[in-house]
Protein backbone atom coordinates (compact mmCIF):
# COMPACT_ATOMS: atom_id res chain seq x y z
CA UNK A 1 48.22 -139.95 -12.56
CA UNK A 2 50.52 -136.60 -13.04
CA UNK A 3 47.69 -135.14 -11.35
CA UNK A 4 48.12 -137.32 -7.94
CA UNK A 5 51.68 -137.18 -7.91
CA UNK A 6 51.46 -133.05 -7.91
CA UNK A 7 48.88 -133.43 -5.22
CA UNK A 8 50.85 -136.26 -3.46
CA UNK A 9 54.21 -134.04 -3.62
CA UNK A 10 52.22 -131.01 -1.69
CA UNK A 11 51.24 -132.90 0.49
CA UNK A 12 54.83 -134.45 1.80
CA UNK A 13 55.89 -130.91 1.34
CA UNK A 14 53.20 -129.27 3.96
CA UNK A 15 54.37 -132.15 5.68
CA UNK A 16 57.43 -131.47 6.25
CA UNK A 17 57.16 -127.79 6.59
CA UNK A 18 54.63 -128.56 9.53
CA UNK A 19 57.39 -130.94 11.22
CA UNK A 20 59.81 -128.52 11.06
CA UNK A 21 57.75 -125.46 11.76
CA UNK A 22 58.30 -124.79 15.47
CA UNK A 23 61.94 -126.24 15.80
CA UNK A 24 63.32 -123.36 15.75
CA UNK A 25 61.44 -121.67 17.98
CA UNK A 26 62.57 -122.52 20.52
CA UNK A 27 65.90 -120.45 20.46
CA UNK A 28 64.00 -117.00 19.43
CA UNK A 29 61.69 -117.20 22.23
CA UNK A 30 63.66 -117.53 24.79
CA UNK A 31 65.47 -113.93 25.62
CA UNK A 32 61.51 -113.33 26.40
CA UNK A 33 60.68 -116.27 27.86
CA UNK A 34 63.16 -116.97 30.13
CA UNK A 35 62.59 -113.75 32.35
CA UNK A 36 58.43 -114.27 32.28
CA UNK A 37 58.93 -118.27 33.98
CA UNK A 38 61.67 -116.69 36.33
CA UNK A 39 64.45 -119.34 34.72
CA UNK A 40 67.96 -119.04 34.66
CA UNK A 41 69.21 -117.96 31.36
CA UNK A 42 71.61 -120.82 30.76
CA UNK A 43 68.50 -123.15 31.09
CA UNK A 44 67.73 -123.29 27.25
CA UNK A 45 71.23 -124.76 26.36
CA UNK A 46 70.10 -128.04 28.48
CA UNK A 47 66.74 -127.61 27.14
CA UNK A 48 68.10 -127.64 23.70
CA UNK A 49 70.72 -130.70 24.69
CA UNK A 50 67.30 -132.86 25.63
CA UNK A 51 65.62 -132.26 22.49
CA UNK A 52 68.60 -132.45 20.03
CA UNK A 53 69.62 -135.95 21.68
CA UNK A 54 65.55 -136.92 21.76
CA UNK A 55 65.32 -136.13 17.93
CA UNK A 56 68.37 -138.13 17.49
CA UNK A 57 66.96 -141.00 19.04
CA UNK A 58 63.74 -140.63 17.22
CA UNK A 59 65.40 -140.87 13.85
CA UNK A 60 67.62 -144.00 14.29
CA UNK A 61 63.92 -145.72 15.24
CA UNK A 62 61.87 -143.65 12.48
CA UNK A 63 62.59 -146.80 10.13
CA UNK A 64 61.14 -148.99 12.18
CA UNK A 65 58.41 -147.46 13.06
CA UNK A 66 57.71 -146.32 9.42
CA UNK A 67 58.33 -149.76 8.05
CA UNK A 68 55.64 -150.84 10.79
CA UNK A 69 52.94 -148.73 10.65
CA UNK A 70 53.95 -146.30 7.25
CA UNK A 71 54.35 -143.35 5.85
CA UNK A 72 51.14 -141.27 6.62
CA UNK A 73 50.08 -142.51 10.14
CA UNK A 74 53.68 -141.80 11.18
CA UNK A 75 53.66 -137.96 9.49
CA UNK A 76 50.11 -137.98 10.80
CA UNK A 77 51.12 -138.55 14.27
CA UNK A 78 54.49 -136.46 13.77
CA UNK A 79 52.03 -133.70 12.73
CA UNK A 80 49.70 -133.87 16.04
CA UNK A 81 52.78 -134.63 18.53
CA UNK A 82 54.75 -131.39 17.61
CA UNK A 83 51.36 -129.41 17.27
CA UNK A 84 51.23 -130.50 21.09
CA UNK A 85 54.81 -129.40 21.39
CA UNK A 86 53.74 -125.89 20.57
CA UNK A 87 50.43 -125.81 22.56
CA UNK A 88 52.44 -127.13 25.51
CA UNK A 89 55.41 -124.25 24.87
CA UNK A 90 52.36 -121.68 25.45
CA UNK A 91 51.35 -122.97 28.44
CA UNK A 92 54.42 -123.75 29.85
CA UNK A 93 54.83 -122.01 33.20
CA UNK A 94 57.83 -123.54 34.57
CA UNK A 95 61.42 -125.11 33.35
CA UNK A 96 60.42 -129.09 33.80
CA UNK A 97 57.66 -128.57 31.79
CA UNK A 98 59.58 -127.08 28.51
CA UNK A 99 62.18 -129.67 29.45
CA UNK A 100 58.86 -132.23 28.58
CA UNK A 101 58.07 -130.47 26.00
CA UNK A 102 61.78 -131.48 24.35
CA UNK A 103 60.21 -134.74 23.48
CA UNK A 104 57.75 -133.60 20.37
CA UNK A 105 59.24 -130.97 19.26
CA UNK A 106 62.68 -131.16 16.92
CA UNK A 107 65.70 -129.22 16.09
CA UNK A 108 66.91 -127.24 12.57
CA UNK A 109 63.81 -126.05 11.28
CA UNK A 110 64.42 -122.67 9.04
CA UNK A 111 60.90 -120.99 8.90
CA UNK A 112 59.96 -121.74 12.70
CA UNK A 113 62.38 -118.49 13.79
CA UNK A 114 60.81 -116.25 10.95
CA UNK A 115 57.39 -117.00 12.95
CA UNK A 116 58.74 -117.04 16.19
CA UNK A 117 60.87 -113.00 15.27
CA UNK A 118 57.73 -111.88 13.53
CA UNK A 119 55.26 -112.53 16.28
CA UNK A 120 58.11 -110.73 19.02
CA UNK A 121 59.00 -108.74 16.40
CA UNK A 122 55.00 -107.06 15.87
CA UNK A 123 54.67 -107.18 19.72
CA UNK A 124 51.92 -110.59 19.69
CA UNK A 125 55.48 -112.01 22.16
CA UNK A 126 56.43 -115.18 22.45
CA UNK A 127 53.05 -116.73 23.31
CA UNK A 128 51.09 -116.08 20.31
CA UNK A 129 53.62 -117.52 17.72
């Protein structure tokens, strides 16, 4: 049993390190992104509005949808919607679409900026983090 909980405890941790991954992303990308898509700079504060106020929203319903379908389907599906989030972010060509891509993705994270630098930061830009 001590076993499963260790196992069980890694797994809500990679969990939650995967959910928070790219959230703060978002913020280090853009001084490179912004000039590539030919946006305004003061675009990502609106961007930023969207998904703080869609993350809001999601966790005032994330008991209800927990409580409904439970724990792992829900992290499961947490886990492939922001994974979509990022795909999305390196295909995004235009402002509406990051503006979409508000929805999966999440605010706060602390390692998703450490990526984000590093991959700038070696010269892989903004698209390969």
């Amino acid at each position: 049993m001590r076993n499963m909980s260790g196992f069980l405890l890694v797994v809500i941790y990679l969990g939650f390190v995967s959910l928070g991954l790219p959230d703060g992303t978002f913020g280090i990308a853009w001084p490179a992104m912004y000039p590539e898509l030919a946006l305004p700079i003061g675009l990502a504060g609106t961007i930023i509005i969207v998904g703080t106020l869609l993350s809001g929203a999601s966790g005032f319903i994330s008991g209800r949808v927990t409580s409904r379908f439970g724990t792992g389907p829900v992290v499961m599906a947490s886990c492939l919607l922001t994974g979509l989030g990022l795909v999305a972010m390196g295909c995004a060509h235009e402002g509406l679409t990051l503006y979409l891509i508000s929805v999966p993705l999440g605010i706060g994270a602390t390692l998703g900026p450490l990526v984000m630098g590093y991959a700038i930061g070696v010269g892989l830009g903004w698209l390969a983090a």
